[in-house]
C-alpha atoms as a PDB file:
ATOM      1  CA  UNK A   1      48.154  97.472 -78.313  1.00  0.00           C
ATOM      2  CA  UNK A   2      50.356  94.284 -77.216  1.00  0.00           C
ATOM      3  CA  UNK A   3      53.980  95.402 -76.905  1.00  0.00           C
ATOM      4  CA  UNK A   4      56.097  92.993 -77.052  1.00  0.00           C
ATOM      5  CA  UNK A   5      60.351  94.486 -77.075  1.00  0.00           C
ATOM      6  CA  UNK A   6      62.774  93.222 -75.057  1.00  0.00           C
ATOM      7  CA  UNK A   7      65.993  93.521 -76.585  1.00  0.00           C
ATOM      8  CA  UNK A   8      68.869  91.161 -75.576  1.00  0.00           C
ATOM      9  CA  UNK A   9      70.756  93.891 -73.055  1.00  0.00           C
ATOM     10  CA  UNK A  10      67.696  94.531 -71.217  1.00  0.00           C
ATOM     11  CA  UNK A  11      67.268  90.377 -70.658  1.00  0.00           C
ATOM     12  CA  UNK A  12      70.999  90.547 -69.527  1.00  0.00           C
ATOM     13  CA  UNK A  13      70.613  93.995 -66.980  1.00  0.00           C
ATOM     14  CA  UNK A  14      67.475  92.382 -65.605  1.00  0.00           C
ATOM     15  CA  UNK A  15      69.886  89.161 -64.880  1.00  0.00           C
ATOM     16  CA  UNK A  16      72.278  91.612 -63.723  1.00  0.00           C
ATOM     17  CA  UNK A  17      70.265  93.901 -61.329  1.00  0.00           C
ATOM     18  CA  UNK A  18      68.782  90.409 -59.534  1.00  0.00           C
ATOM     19  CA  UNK A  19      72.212  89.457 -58.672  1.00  0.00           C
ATOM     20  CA  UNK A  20      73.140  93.093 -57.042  1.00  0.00           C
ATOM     21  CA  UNK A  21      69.827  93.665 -55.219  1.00  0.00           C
ATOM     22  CA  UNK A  22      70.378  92.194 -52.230  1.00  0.00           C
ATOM     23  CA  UNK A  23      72.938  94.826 -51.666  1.00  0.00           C
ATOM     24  CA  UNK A  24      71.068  97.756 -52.394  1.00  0.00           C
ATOM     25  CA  UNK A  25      69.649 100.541 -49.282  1.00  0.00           C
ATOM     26  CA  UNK A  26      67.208 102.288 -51.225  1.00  0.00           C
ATOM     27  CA  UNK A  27      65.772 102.080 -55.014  1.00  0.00           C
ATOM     28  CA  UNK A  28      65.136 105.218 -57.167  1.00  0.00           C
ATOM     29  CA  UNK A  29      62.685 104.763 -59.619  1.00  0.00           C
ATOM     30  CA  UNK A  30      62.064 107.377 -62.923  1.00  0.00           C
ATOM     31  CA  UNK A  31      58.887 107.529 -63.654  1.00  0.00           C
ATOM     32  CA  UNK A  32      57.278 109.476 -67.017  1.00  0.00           C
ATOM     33  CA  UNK A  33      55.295 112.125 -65.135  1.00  0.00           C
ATOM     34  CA  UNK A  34      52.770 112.061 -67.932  1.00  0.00           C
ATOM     35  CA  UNK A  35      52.092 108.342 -67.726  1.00  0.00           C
ATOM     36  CA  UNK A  36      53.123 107.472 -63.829  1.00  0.00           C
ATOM     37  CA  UNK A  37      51.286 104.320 -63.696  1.00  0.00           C
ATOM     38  CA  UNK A  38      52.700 103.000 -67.512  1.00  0.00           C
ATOM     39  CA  UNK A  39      56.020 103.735 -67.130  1.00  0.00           C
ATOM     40  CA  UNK A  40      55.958 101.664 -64.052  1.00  0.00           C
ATOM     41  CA  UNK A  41      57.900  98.527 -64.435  1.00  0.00           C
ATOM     42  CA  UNK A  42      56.629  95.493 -62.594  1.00  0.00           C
ATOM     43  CA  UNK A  43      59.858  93.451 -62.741  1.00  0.00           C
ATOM     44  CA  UNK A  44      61.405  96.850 -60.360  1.00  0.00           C
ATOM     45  CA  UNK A  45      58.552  96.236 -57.570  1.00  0.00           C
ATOM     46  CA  UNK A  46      59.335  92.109 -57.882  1.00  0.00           C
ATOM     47  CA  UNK A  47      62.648  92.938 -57.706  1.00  0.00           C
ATOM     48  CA  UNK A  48      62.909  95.386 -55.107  1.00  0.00           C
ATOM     49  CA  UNK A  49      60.722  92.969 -52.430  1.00  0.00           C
ATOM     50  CA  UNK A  50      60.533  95.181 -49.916  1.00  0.00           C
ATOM     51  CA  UNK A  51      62.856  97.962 -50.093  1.00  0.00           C
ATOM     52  CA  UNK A  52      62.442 101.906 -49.987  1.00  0.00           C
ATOM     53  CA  UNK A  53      61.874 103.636 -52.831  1.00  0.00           C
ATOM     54  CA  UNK A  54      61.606 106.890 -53.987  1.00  0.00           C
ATOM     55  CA  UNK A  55      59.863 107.223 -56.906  1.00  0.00           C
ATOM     56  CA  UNK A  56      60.438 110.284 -59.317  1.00  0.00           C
ATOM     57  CA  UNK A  57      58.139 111.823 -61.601  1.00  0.00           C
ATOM     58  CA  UNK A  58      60.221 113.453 -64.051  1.00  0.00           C
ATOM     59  CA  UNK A  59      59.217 115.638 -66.957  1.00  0.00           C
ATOM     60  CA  UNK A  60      56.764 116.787 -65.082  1.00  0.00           C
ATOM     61  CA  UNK A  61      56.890 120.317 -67.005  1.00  0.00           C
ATOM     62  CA  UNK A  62      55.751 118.388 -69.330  1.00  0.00           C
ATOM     63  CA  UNK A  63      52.971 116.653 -67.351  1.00  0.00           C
ATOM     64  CA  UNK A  64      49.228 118.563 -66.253  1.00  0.00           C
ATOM     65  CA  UNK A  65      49.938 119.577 -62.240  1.00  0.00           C
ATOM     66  CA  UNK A  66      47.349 118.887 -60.518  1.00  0.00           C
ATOM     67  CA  UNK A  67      47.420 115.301 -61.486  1.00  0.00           C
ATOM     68  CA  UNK A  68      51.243 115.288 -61.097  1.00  0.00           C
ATOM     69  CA  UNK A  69      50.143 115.857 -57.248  1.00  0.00           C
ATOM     70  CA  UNK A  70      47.745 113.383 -57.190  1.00  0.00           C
ATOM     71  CA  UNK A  71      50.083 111.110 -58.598  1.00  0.00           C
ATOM     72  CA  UNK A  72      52.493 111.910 -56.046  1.00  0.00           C
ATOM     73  CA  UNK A  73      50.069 111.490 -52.912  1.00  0.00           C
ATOM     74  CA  UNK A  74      48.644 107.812 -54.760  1.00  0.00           C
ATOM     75  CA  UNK A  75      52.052 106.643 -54.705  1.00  0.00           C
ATOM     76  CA  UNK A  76      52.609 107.671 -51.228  1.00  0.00           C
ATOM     77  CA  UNK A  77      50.063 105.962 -49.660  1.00  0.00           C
ATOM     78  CA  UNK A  78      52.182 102.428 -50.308  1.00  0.00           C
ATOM     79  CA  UNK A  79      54.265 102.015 -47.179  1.00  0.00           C
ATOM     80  CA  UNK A  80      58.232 103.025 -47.575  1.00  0.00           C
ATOM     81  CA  UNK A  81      57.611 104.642 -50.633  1.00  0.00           C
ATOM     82  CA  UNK A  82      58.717 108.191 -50.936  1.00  0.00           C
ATOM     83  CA  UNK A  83      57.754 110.441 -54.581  1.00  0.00           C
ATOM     84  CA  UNK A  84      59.108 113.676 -56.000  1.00  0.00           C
ATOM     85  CA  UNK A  85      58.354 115.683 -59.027  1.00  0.00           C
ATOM     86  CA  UNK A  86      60.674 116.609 -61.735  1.00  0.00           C
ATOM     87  CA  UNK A  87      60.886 119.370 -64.339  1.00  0.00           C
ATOM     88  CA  UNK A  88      63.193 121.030 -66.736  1.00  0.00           C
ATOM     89  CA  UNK A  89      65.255 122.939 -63.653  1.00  0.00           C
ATOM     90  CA  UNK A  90      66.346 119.686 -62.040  1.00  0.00           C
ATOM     91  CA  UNK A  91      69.555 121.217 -60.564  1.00  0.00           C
ATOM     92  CA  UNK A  92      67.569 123.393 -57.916  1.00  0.00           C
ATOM     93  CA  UNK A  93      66.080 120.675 -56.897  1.00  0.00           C
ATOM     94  CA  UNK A  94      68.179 117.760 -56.927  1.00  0.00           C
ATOM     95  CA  UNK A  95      69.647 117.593 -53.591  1.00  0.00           C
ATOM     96  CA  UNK A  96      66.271 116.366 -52.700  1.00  0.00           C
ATOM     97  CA  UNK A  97      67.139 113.041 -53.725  1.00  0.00           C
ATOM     98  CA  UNK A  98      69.714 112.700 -51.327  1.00  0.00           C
ATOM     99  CA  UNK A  99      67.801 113.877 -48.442  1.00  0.00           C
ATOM    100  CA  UNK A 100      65.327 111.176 -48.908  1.00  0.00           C
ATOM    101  CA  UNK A 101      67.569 108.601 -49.032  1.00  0.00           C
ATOM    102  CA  UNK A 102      68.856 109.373 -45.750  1.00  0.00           C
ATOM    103  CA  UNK A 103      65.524 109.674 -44.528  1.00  0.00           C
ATOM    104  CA  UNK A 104      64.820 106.082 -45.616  1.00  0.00           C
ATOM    105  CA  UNK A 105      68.006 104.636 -44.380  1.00  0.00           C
ATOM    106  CA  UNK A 106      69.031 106.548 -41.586  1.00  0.00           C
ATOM    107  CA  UNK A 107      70.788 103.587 -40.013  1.00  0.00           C
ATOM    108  CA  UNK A 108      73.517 103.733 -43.354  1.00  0.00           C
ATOM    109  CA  UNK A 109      73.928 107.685 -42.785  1.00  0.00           C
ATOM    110  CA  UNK A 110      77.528 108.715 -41.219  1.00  0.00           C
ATOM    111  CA  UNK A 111      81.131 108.435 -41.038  1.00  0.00           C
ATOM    112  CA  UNK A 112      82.711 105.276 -42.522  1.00  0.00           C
ATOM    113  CA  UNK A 113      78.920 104.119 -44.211  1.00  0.00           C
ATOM    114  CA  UNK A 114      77.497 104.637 -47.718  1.00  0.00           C
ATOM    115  CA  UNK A 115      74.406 104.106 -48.686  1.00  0.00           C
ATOM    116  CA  UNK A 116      73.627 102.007 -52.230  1.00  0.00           C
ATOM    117  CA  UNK A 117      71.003 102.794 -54.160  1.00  0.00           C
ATOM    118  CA  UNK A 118      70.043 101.719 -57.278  1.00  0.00           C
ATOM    119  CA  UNK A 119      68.263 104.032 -59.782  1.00  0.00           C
ATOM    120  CA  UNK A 120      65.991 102.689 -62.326  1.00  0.00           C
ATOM    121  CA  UNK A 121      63.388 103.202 -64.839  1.00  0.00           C
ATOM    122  CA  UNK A 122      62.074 102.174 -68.504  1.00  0.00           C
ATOM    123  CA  UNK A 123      63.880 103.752 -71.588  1.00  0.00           C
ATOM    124  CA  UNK A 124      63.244 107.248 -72.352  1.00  0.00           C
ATOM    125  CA  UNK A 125      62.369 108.807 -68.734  1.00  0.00           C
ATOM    126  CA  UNK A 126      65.105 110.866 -68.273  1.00  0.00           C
ATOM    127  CA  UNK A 127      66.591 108.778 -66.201  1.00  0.00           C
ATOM    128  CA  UNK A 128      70.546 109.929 -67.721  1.00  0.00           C
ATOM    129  CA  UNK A 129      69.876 113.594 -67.682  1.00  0.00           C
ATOM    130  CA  UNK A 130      68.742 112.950 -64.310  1.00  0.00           C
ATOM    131  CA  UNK A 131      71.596 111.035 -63.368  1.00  0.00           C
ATOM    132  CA  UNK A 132      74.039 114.066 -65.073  1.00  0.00           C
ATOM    133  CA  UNK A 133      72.489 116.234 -62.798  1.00  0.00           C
ATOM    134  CA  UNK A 134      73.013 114.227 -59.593  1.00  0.00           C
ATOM    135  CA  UNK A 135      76.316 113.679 -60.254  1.00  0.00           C
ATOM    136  CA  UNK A 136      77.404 117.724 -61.439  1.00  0.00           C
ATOM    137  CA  UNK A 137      78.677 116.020 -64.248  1.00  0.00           C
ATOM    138  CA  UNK A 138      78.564 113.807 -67.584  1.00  0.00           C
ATOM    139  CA  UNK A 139      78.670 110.178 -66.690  1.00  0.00           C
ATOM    140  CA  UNK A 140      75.357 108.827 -68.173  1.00  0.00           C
ATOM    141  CA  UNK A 141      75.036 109.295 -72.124  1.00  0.00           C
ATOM    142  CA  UNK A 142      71.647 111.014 -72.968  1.00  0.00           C
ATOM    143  CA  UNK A 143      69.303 110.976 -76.132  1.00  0.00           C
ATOM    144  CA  UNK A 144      66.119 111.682 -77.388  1.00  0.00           C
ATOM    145  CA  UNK A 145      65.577 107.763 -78.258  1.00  0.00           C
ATOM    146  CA  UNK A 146      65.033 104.778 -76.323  1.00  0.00           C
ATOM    147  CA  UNK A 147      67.554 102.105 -74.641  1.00  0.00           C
ATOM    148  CA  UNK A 148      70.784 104.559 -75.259  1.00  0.00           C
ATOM    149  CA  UNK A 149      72.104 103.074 -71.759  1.00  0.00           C
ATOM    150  CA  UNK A 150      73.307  99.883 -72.406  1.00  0.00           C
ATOM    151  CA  UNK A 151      75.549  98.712 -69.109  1.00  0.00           C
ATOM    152  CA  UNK A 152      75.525  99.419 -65.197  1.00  0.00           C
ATOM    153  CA  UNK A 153      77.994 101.993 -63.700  1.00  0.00           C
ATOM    154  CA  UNK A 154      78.421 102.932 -60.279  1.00  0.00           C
ATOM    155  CA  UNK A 155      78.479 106.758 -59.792  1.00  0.00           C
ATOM    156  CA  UNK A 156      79.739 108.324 -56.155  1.00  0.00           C
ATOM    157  CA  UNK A 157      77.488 111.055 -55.227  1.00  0.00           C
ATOM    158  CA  UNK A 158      77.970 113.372 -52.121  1.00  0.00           C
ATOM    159  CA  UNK A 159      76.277 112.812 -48.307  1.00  0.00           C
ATOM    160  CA  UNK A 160      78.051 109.262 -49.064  1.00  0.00           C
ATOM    161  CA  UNK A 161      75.696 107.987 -51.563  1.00  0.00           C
ATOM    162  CA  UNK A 162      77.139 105.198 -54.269  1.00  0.00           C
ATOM    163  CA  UNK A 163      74.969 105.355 -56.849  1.00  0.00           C
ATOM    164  CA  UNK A 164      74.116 102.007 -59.271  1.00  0.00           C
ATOM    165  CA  UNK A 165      72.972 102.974 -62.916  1.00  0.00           C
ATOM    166  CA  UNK A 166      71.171 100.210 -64.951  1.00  0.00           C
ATOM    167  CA  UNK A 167      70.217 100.100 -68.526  1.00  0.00           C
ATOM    168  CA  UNK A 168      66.396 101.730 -69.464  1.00  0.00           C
ATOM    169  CA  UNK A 169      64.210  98.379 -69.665  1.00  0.00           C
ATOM    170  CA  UNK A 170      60.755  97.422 -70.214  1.00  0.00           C
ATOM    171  CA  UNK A 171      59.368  93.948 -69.414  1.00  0.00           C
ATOM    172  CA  UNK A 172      58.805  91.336 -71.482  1.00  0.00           C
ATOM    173  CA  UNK A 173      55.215  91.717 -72.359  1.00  0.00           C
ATOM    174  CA  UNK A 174      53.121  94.712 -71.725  1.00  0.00           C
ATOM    175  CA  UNK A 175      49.844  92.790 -70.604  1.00  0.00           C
ATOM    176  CA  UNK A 176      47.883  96.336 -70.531  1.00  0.00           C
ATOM    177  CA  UNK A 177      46.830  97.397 -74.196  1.00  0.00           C
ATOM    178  CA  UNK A 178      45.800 101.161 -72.682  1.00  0.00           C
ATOM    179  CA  UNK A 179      49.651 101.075 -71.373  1.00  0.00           C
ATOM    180  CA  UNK A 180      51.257 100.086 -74.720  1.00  0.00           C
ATOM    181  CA  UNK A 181      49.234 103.057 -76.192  1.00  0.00           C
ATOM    182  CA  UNK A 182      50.429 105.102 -73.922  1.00  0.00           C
ATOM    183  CA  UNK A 183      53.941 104.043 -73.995  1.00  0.00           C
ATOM    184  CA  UNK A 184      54.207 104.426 -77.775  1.00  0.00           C
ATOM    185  CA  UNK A 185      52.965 108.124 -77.819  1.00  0.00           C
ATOM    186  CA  UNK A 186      54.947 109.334 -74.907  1.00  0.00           C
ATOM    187  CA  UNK A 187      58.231 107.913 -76.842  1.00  0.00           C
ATOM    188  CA  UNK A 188      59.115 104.852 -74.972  1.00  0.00           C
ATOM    189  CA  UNK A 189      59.384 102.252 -77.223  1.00  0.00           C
ATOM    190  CA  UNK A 190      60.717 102.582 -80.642  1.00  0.00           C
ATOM    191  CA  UNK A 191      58.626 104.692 -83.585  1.00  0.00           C
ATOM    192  CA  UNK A 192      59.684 101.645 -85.669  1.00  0.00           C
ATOM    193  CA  UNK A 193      57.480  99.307 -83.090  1.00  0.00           C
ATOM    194  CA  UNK A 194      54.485 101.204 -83.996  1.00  0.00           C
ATOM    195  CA  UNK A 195      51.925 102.347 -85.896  1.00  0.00           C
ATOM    196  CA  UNK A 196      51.646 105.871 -85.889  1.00  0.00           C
ATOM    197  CA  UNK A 197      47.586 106.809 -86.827  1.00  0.00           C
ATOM    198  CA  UNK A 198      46.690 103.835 -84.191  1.00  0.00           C
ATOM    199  CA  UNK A 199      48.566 105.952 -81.932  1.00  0.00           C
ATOM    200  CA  UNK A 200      47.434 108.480 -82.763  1.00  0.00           C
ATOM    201  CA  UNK A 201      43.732 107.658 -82.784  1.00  0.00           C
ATOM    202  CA  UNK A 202      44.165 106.558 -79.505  1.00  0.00           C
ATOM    203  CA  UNK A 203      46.060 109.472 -78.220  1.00  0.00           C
ATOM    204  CA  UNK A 204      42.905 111.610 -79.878  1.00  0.00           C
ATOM    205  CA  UNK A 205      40.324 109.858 -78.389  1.00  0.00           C
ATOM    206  CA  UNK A 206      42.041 110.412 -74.880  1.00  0.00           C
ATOM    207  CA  UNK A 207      42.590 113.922 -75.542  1.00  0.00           C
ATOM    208  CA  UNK A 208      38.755 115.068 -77.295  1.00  0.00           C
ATOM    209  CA  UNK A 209      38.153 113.087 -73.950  1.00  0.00           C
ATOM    210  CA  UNK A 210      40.391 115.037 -70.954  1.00  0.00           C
ATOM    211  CA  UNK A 211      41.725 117.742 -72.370  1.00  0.00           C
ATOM    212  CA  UNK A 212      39.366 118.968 -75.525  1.00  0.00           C
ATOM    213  CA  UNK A 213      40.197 123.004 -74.680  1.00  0.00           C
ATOM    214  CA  UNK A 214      43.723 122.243 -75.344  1.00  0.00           C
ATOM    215  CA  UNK A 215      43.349 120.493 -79.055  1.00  0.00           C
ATOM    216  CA  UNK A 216      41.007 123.339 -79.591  1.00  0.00           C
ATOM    217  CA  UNK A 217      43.770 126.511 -79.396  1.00  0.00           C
ATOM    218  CA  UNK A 218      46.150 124.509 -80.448  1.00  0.00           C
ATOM    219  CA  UNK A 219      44.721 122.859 -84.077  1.00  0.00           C
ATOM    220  CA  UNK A 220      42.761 126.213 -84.255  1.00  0.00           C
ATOM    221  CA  UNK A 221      39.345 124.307 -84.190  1.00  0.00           C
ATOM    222  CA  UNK A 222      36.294 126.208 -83.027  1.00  0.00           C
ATOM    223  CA  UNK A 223      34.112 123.084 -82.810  1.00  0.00           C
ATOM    224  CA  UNK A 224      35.205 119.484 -81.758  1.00  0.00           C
ATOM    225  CA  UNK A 225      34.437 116.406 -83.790  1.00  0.00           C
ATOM    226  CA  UNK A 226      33.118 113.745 -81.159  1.00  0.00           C
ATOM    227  CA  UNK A 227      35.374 111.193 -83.323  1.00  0.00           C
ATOM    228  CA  UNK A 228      38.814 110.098 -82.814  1.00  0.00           C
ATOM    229  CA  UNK A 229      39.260 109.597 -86.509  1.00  0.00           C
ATOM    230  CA  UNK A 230      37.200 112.948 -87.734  1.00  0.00           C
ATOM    231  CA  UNK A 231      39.736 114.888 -85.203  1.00  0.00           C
ATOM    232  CA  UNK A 232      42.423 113.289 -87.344  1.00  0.00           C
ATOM    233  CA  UNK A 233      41.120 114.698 -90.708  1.00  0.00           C
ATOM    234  CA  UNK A 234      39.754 118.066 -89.701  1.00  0.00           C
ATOM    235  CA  UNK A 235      43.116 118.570 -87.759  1.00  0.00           C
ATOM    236  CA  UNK A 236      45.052 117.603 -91.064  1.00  0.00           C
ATOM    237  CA  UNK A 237      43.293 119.744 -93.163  1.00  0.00           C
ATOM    238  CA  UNK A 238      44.053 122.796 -90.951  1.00  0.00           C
ATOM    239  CA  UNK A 239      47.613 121.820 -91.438  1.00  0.00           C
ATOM    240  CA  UNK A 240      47.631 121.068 -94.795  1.00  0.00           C
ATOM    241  CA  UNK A 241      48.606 117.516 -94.639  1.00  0.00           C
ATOM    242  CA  UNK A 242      47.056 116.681 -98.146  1.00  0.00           C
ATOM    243  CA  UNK A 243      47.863 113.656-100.705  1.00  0.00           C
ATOM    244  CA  UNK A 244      47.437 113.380-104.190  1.00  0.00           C
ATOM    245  CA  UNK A 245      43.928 113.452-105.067  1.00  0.00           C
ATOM    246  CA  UNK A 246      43.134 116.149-102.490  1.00  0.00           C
ATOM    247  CA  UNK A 247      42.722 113.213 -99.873  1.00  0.00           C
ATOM    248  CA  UNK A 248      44.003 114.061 -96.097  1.00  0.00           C
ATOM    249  CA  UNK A 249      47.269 112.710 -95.102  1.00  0.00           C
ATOM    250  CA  UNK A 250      45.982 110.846 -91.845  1.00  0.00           C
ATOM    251  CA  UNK A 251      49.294 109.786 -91.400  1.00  0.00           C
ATOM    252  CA  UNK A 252      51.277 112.720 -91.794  1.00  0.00           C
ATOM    253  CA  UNK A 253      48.975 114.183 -88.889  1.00  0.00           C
ATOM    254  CA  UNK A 254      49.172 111.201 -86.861  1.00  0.00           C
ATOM    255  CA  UNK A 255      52.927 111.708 -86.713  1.00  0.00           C
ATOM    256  CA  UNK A 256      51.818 115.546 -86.146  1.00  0.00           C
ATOM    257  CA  UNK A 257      49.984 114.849 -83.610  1.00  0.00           C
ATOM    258  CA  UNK A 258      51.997 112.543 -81.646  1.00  0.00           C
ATOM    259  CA  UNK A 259      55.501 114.429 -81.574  1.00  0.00           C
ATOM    260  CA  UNK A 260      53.701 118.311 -80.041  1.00  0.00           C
ATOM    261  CA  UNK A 261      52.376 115.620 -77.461  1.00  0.00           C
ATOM    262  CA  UNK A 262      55.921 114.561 -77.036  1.00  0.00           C
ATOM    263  CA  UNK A 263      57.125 117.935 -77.184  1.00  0.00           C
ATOM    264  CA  UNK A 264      54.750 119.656 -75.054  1.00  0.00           C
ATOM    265  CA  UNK A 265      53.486 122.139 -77.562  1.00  0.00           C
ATOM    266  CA  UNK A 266      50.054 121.169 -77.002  1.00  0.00           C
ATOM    267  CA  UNK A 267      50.155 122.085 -73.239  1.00  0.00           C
ATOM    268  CA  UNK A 268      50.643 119.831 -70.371  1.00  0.00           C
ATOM    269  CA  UNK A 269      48.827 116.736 -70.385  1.00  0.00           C
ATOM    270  CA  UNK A 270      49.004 113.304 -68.209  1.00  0.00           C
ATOM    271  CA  UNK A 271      47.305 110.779 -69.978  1.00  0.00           C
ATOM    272  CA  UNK A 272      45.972 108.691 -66.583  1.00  0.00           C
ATOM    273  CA  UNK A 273      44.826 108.785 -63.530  1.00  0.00           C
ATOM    274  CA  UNK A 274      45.008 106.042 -60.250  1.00  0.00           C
ATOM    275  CA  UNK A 275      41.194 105.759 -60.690  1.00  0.00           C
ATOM    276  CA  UNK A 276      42.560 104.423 -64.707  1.00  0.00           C
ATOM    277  CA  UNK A 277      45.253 102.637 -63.120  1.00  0.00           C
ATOM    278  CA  UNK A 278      42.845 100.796 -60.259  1.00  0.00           C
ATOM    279  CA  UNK A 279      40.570  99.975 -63.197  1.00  0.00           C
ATOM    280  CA  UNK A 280      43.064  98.595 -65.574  1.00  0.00           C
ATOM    281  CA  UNK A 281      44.741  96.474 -63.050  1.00  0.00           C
ATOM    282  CA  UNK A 282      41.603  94.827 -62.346  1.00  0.00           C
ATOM    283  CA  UNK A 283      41.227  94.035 -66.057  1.00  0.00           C
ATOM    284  CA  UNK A 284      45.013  93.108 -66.626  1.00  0.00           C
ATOM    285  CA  UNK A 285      44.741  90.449 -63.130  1.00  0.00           C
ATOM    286  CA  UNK A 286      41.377  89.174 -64.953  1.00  0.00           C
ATOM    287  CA  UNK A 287      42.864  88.163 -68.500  1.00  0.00           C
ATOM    288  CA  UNK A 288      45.903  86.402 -66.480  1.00  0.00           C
ATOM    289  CA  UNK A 289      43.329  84.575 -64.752  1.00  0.00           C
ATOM    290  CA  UNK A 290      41.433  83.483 -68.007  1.00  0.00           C
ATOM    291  CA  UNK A 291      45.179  82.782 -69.527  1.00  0.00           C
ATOM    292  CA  UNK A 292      46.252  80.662 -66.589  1.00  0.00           C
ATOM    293  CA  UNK A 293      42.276  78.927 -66.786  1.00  0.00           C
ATOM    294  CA  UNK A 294      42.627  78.576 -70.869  1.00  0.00           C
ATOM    295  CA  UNK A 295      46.238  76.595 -70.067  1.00  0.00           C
ATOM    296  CA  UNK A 296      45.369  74.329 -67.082  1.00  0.00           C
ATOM    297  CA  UNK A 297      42.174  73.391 -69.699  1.00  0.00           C
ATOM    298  CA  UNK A 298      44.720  72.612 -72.363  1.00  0.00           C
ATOM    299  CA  UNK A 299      46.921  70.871 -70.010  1.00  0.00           C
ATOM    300  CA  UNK A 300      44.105  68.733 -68.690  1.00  0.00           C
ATOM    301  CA  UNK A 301      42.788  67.734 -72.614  1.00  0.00           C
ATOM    302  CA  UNK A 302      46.351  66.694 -73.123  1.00  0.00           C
ATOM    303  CA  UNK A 303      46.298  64.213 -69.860  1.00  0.00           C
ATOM    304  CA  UNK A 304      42.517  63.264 -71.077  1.00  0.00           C
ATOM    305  CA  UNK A 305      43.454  62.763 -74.893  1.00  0.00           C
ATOM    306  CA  UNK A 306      46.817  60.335 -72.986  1.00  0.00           C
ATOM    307  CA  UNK A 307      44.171  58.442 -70.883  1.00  0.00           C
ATOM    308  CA  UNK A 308      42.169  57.871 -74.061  1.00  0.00           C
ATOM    309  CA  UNK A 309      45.054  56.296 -75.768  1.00  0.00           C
ATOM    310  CA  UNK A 310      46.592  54.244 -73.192  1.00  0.00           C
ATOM    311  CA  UNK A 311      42.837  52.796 -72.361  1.00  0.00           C
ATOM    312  CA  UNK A 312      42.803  52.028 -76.192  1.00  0.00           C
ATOM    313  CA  UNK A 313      45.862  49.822 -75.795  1.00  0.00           C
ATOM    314  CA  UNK A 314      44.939  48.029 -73.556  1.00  0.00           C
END
């Protein structure tokens, strides 16, 4: 699934945060818990270069724990980066977030300094509760859709902390088709950018896949089809998602399906793993190659087909 949504504010932040960069300590990136490696946007790390980051994994009560940890300890491994986990009782935990930014910068911690960081992440992480919750108070609007921030603020925290707030962005193209899937059933881009039973389908699959005891108490299924699509009917008929004609609504159960996997009502579920991501990336750095080989080709018939011609002339 090829997403392709980049809104004119997000072109404009990503302008934006390039300029500021260069004056930031320490980046804080909000990551989906459930899909750590999707909701990871490559224009941060490009833009970043080499700063430290601290990279949060938030709804993670939403998110299976054990691979929330293994998450946590992949990420680690990269050199100045620093992760955390998330859940619905943020505020007990919070202060965390400033302790690792002095950690990281200990040369901007005391009297007369302040330390800049800049917190980012794509649309529909959390990333404004989050922000609420830093700050003790409502700065950042919150909602349960997509790109609601729209502009940067600067928020002063305590322990001399300025904090820079940027607008929820994806890139322009998401290269990996497992990612769009992903993205689109979590609730990052836009229901109207999608279609829900290929979603959904997908999202089965993954699920009859990783977590089959879970679909099983939850659609009240003793047996498990082996089929994405046969999941999708039997699990309709249980709910009584039928059409005229006594035909199963597949779509009314793809929508089903896809918002108590937003909601959490299925149980808590992480749909990869860094053995997917290591995979994928090898498969996302092989198609650029065969793009970048499929243009220089084209570019070269164009300089043969202009050689032809001008020999012709002659």
């Amino acid at each position: 699934m090829a997403i392709q949504w980049f809104p004119g504010h997000m072109n404009k932040a990503r302008n934006e945060i390039k300029e500021v960069m260069p004056q930031m300590d320490v980046i804080i990136e909000v990551l989906d818990a459930r899909i750590p490696y999707s909701s990871e946007n490559p224009m941060v790390t490009a833009l970043r270069a080499d700063k430290p980051v601290i990279k949060i994994l938030n709804k993670a009560d939403l998110a299976d724990p054990v691979m929330t940890s293994a998450w946590m300890s992949y990420f680690e491994q990269e050199n100045g980066v620093k992760a955390i986990a998330f859940g619905n009782d943020k505020a007990a935990e919070v202060h965390k977030i400033n302790e690792l930014c002095k950690k990281l910068v200990p040369h901007k911690v005391g009297p007369d300094k302040q330390i800049k960081a800049m917190i980012m992440g794509i649309p529909n992480v959390g990333k404004s509760t989050l922000i609420n919750t830093l700050a003790g108070r409502i700065v950042a609007k919150t909602g349960n859709e997509p790109a609601v921030t729209k502009a940067q603020q600067r928020i002063k925290l305590e322990d001399g902390i300025m904090l820079y707030d940027t607008p929820g962005m994806l890139w322009p193209k998401v290269e990996n088709e497992n990612s769009g899937y992903r993205l689109a059933a979590t609730g990052a881009i836009r229901d109207t950018a999608i279609e829900y039973e290929d979603v959904a389908s997908y999202t089965a699959e993954y699920l009859l896949q990783s977590y089959p005891k879970l679909l099983q108490q939850r659609y009240k299924i003793d047996e498990l089809p082996e089929q994405d699509w046969q999941f999708i009917e039997l699990a309709g008929k249980k709910r009584g998602c039928i059409r005229q004609g006594n035909q199963i609504d597949t779509h009314k159960m793809s929508e089903i399906l896809i918002n108590e996997l937003r909601d959490g009502v299925i149980g808590r579920i992480t749909m990869e793993t860094p053995a997917m991501r290591d995979a994928e990336e090898l498969v996302v750095e092989q198609l650029r190659i065969d793009a970048q080989l499929k243009l220089a080709a084209k570019e070269q018939e164009k300089k043969d087909r202009r050689a032809r011609a001008r020999k012709n002339r002659r």
